[in-house]
Protein backbone atom coordinates (compact mmCIF):
# COMPACT_ATOMS: atom_id res chain seq x y z
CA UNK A 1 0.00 0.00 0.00
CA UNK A 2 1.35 3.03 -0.74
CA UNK A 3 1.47 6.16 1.22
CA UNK A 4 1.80 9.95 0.87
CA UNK A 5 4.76 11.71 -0.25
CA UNK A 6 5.53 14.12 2.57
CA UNK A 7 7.71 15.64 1.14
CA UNK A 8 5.80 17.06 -1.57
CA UNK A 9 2.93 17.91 0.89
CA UNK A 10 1.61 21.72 1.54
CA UNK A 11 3.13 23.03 4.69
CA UNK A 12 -0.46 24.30 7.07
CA UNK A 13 0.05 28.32 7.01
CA UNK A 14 -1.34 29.37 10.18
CA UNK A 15 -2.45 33.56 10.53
CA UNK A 16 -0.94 35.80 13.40
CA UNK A 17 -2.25 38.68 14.78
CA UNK A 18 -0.72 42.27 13.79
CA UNK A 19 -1.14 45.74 14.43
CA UNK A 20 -0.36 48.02 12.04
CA UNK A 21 -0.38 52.24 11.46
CA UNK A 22 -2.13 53.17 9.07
CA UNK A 23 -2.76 57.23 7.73
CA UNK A 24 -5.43 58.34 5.49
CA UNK A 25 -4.62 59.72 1.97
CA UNK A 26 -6.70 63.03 2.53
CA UNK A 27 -4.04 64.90 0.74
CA UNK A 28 -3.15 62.88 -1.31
CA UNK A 29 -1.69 63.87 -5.19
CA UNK A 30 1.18 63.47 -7.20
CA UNK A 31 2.95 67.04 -7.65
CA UNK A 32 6.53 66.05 -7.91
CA UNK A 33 8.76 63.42 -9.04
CA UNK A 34 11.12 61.27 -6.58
CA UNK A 35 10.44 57.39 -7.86
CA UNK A 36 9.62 56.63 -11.48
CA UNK A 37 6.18 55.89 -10.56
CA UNK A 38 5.32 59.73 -10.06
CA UNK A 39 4.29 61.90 -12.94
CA UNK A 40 2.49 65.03 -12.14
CA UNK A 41 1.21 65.55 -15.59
CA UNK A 42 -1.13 62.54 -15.03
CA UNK A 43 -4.00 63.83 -12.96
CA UNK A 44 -5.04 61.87 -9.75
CA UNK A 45 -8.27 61.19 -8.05
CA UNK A 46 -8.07 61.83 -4.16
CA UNK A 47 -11.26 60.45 -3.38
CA UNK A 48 -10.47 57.30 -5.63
CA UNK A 49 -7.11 56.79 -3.53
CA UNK A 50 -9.15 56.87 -0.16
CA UNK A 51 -11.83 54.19 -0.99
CA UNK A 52 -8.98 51.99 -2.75
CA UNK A 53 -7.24 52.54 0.73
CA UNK A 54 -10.11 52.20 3.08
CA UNK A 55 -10.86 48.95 1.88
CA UNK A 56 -7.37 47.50 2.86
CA UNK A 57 -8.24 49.68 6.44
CA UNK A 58 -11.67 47.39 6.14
CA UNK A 59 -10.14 44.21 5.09
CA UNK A 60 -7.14 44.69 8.18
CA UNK A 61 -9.76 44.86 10.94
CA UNK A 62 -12.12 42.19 9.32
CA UNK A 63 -8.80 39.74 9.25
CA UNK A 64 -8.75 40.50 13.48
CA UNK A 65 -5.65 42.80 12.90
CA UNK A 66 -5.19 46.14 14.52
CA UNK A 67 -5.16 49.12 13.22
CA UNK A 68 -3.86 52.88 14.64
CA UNK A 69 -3.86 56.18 12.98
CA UNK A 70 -1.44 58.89 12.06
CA UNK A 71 -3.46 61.92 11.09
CA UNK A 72 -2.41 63.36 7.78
CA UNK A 73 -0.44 66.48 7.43
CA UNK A 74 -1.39 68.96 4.62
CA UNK A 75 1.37 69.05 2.07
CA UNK A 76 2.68 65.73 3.02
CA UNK A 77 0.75 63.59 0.25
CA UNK A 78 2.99 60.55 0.66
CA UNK A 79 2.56 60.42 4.46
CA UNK A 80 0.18 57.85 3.21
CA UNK A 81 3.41 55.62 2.53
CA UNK A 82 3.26 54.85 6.41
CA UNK A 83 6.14 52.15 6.25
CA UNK A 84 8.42 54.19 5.29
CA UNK A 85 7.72 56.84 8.93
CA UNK A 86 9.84 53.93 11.14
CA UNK A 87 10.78 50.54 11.82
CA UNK A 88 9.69 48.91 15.31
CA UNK A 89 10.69 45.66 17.05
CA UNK A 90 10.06 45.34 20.52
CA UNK A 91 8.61 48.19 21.13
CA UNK A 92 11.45 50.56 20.18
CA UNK A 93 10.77 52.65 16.97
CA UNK A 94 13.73 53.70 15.34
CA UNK A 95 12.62 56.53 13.03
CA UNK A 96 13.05 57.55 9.46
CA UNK A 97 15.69 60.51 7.91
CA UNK A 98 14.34 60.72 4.23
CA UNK A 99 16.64 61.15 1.34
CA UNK A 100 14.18 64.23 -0.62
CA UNK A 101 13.53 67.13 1.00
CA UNK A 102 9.57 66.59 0.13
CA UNK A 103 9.06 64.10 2.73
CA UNK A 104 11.82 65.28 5.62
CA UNK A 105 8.59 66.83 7.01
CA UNK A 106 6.44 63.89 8.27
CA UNK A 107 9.93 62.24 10.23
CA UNK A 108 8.81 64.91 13.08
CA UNK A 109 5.36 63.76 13.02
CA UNK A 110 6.57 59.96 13.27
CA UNK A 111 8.70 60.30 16.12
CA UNK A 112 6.05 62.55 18.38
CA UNK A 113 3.22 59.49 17.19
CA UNK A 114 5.74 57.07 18.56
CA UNK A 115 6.34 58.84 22.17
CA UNK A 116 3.24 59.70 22.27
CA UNK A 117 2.23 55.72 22.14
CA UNK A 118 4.82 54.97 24.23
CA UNK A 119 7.35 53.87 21.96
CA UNK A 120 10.82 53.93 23.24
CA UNK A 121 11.92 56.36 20.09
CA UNK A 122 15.17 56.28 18.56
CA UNK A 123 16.15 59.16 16.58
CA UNK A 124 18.26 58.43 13.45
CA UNK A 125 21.66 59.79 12.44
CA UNK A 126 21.54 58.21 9.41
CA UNK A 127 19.44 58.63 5.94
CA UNK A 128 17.17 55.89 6.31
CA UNK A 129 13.22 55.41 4.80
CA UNK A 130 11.90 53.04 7.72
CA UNK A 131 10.32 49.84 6.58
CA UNK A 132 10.16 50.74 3.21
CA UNK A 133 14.21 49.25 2.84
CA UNK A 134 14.07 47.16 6.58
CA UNK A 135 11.81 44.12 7.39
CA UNK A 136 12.29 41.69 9.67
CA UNK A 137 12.89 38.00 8.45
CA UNK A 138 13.16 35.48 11.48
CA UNK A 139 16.23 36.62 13.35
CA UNK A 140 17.65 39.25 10.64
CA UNK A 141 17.23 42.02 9.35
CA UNK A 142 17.20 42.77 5.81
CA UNK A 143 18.12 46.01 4.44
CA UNK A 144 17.84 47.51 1.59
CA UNK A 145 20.08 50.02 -0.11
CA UNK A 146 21.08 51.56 -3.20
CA UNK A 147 18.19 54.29 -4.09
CA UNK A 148 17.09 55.75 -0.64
CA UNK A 149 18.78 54.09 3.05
CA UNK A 150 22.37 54.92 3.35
CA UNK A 151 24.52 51.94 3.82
CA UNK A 152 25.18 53.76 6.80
CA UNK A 153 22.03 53.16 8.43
CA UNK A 154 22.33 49.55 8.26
CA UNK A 155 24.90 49.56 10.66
CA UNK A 156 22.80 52.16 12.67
CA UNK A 157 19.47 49.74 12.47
CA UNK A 158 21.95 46.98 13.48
CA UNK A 159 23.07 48.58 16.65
CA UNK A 160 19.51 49.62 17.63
CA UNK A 161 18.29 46.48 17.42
CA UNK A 162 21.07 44.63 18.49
CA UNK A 163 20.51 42.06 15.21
CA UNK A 164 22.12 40.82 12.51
CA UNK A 165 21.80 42.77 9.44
CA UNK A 166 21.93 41.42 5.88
CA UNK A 167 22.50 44.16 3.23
CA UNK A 168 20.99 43.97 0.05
CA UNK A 169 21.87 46.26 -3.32
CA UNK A 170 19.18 47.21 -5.33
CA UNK A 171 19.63 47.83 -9.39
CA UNK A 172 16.27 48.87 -10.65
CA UNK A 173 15.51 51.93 -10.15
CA UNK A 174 11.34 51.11 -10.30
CA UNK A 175 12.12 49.01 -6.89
CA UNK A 176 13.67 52.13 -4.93
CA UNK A 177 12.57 50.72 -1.93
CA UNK A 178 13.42 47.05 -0.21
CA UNK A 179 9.77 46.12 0.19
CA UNK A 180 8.78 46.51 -3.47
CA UNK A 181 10.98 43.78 -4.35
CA UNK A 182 10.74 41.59 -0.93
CA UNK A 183 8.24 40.73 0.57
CA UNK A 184 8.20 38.18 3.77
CA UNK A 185 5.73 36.03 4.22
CA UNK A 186 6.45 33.93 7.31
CA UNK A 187 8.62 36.60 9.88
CA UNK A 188 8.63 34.10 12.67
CA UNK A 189 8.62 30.69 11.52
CA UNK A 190 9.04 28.05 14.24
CA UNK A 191 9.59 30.82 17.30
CA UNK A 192 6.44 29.90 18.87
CA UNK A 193 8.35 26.52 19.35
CA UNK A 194 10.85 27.42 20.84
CA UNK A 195 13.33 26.67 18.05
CA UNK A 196 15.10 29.51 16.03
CA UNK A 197 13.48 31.88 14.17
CA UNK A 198 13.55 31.44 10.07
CA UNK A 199 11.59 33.03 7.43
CA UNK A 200 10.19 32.87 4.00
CA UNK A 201 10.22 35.41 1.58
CA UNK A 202 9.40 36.19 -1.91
CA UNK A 203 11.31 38.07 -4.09
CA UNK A 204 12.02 39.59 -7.79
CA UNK A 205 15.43 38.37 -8.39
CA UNK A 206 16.35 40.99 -11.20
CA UNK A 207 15.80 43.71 -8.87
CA UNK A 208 19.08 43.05 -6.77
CA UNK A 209 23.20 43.35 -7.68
CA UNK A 210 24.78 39.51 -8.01
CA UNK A 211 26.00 39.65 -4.57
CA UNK A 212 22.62 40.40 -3.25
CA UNK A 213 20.66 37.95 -5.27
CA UNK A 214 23.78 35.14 -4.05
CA UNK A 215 23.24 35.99 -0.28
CA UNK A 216 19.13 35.64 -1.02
CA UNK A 217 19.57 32.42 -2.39
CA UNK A 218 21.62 31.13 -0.01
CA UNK A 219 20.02 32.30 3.40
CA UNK A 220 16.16 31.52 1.68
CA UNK A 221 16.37 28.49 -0.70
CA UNK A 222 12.75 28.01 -0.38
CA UNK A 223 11.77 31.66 -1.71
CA UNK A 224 9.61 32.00 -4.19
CA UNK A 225 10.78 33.74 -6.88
CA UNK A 226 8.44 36.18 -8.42
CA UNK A 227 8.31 37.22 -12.50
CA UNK A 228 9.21 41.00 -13.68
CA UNK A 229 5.73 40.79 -14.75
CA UNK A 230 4.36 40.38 -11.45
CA UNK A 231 6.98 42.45 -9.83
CA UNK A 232 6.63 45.06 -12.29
CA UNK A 233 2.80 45.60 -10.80
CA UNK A 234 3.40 46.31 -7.23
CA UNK A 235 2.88 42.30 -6.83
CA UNK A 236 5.99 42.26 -3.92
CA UNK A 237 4.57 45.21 -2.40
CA UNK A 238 2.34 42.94 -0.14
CA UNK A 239 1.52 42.16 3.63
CA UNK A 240 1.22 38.74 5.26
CA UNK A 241 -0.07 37.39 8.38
CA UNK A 242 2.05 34.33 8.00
CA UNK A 243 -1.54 32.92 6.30
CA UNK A 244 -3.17 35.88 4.04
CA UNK A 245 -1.13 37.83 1.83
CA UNK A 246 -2.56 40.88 0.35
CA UNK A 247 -1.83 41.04 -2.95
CA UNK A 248 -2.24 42.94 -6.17
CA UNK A 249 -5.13 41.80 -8.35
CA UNK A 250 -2.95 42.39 -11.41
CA UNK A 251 -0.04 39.96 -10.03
CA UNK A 252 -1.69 36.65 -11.50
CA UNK A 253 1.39 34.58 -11.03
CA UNK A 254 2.30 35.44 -7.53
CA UNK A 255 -1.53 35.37 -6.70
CA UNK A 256 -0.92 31.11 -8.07
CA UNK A 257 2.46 31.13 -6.88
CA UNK A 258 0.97 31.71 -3.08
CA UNK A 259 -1.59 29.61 -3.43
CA UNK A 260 0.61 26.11 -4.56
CA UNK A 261 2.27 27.15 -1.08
CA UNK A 262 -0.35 26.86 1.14
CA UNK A 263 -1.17 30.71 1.48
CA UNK A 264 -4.40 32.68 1.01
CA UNK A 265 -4.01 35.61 -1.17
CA UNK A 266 -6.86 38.14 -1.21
CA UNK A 267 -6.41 40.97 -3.86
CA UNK A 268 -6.45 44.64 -2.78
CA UNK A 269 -6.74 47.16 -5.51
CA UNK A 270 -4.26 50.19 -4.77
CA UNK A 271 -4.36 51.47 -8.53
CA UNK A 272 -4.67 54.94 -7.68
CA UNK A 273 -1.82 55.13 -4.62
CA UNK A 274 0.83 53.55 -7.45
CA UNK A 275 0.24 56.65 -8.94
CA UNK A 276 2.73 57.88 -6.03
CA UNK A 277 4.76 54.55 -6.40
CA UNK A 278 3.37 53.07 -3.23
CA UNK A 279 1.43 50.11 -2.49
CA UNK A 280 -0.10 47.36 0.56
CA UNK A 281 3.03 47.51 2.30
CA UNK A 282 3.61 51.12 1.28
CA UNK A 283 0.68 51.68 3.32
CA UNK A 284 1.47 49.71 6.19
CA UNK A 285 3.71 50.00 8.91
CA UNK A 286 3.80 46.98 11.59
CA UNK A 287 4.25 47.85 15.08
CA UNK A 288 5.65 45.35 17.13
CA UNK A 289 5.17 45.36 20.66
CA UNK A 290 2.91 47.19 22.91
CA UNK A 291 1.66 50.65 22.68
CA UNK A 292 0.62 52.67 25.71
CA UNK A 293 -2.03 51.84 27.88
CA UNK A 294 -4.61 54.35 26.60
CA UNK A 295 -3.89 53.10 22.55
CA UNK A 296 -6.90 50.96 21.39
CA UNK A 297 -8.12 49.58 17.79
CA UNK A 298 -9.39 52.23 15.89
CA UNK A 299 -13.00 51.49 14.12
CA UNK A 300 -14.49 53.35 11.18
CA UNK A 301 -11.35 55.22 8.90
């Protein structure tokens, strides 16, 4: 009689709970260029970007996740981008220096969110965009560079953390940021167990130097490895309970891709925020560990 092949069997995905900041696109436009995504000759629709956005807000809270506000600043329209305002682990937020000059103005508002929350707040010395070019995999850190973060910072993440730190060069200048060509899908694998922390990720292999794309392949044999097609949509640019991952609609063979893996992908339309070369994860900033005692789940964006 023969029996199953385990080792061709679907791993169970199991969703964690997260709790996220959030910040409503009220102002939000495209009236200057800093990513090749922006053109301000193409009109935008405001009120188009906040229902696109609301419904990942919805979809957040109807997954059991939580979800704090920022409140938008006027003349800030890619405060919207909340990953890139910080990174947090533990509940120590180390906050962002941006590279342009249009965005230097919401790092202020970051940091006073965090104290204000009860963050233990860490102010940078070092160019660095947040989330948008750290995320957490497992034990590490990866960090992007090349476009935005200063390599400088990743020693300056490193020693605020007090974690290992995996740098990683990116080439294309569409993928600016770390978490439009990463994406990690299982931060904590096997720590609930009491065994060491790995990860899985995804990634768009073409976006990174050799070295980077070596040191990927080596510390994640397991990835999966997305197409330019899907990466070229925002497809990376996702967010993932260790079970869902919220996807773009138009990234067909990541959407399959997850799905042969055991994951649930459920498709989030961000057309309009792309316009400002920002996605899911562009919009989402995960804040690990507690806030302050008066913090609560927000309801109704």
């Amino acid at each position: 009689m023969s029996t199953p092949e385990t080792a061709t069997a679907t791993p169970a995905r199991t969703a964690h709970h997260r709790r996220y900041l959030m910040c409503k696109p009220e102002h939000f436009t495209v009236n200057y260029s800093i990513n090749p995504w922006m053109e301000p000759a193409n009109p935008t629709d405001t009120a188009k970007a906040v229902a696109q956005w609301q419904k990942l807000y919805d979809l957040y809270l109807e997954l059991g996740h939580e979800v704090e506000l920022i409140e938008p600043l006027a003349g800030y329209p890619d405060m919207v981008y909340t990953a890139n305002g910080g990174f947090v682990i533990g509940g120590r937020a180390y906050v962002p220096s941006f590279y342009y000059a249009q965005r230097q103005g919401e790092a202020p508002a970051f940091a006073d969110w965090f104290r204000a929350n009860g963050f233990d707040t860490v102010m940078p010395e070092e160019i660095n965009e947040g989330e948008g070019d750290f995320l957490l995999a497992g034990d590490v850190i990866l960090a992007g560079t090349g476009f935005r973060s200063a390599g400088d910072s990743h020693r300056e993440v490193s020693e605020v953390f007090g974690r290992e730190v995996v740098t990683l060069t990116l080439v294309d200048p569409r993928f600016y940021h770390l978490d439009t060509a990463l994406t990690v899908l299982d931060p904590v694998i096997g720590e609930a167990n009491g065994g060491p922390a790995a990860a899985n990720i995804a990634y768009l292999p073409h976006a990174f130097d050799d070295a980077s794309r070596k040191a990927l392949e080596e510390r994640f044999p397991d990835a999966i490895l997305v197409s330019d097609e899907d990466g070229a949509v925002f497809g990376l640019n996702s967010a993932s309970d260790g079970y869902n991952v919220i996807i773009s609609p138009r990234a067909k063979g990541f959407e399959k891709q997850l799905r042969e893996r055991g994951y649930n992908p459920i498709l989030i339309d961000l057309s309009e925020l792309l316009l400002g070369g920002g996605g899911i994860k562009c919009c989402t900033l995960e804040l690990r560990g507690a806030l302050s005692e008066r913090s609560e789940t927000k309801g109704g964006a």
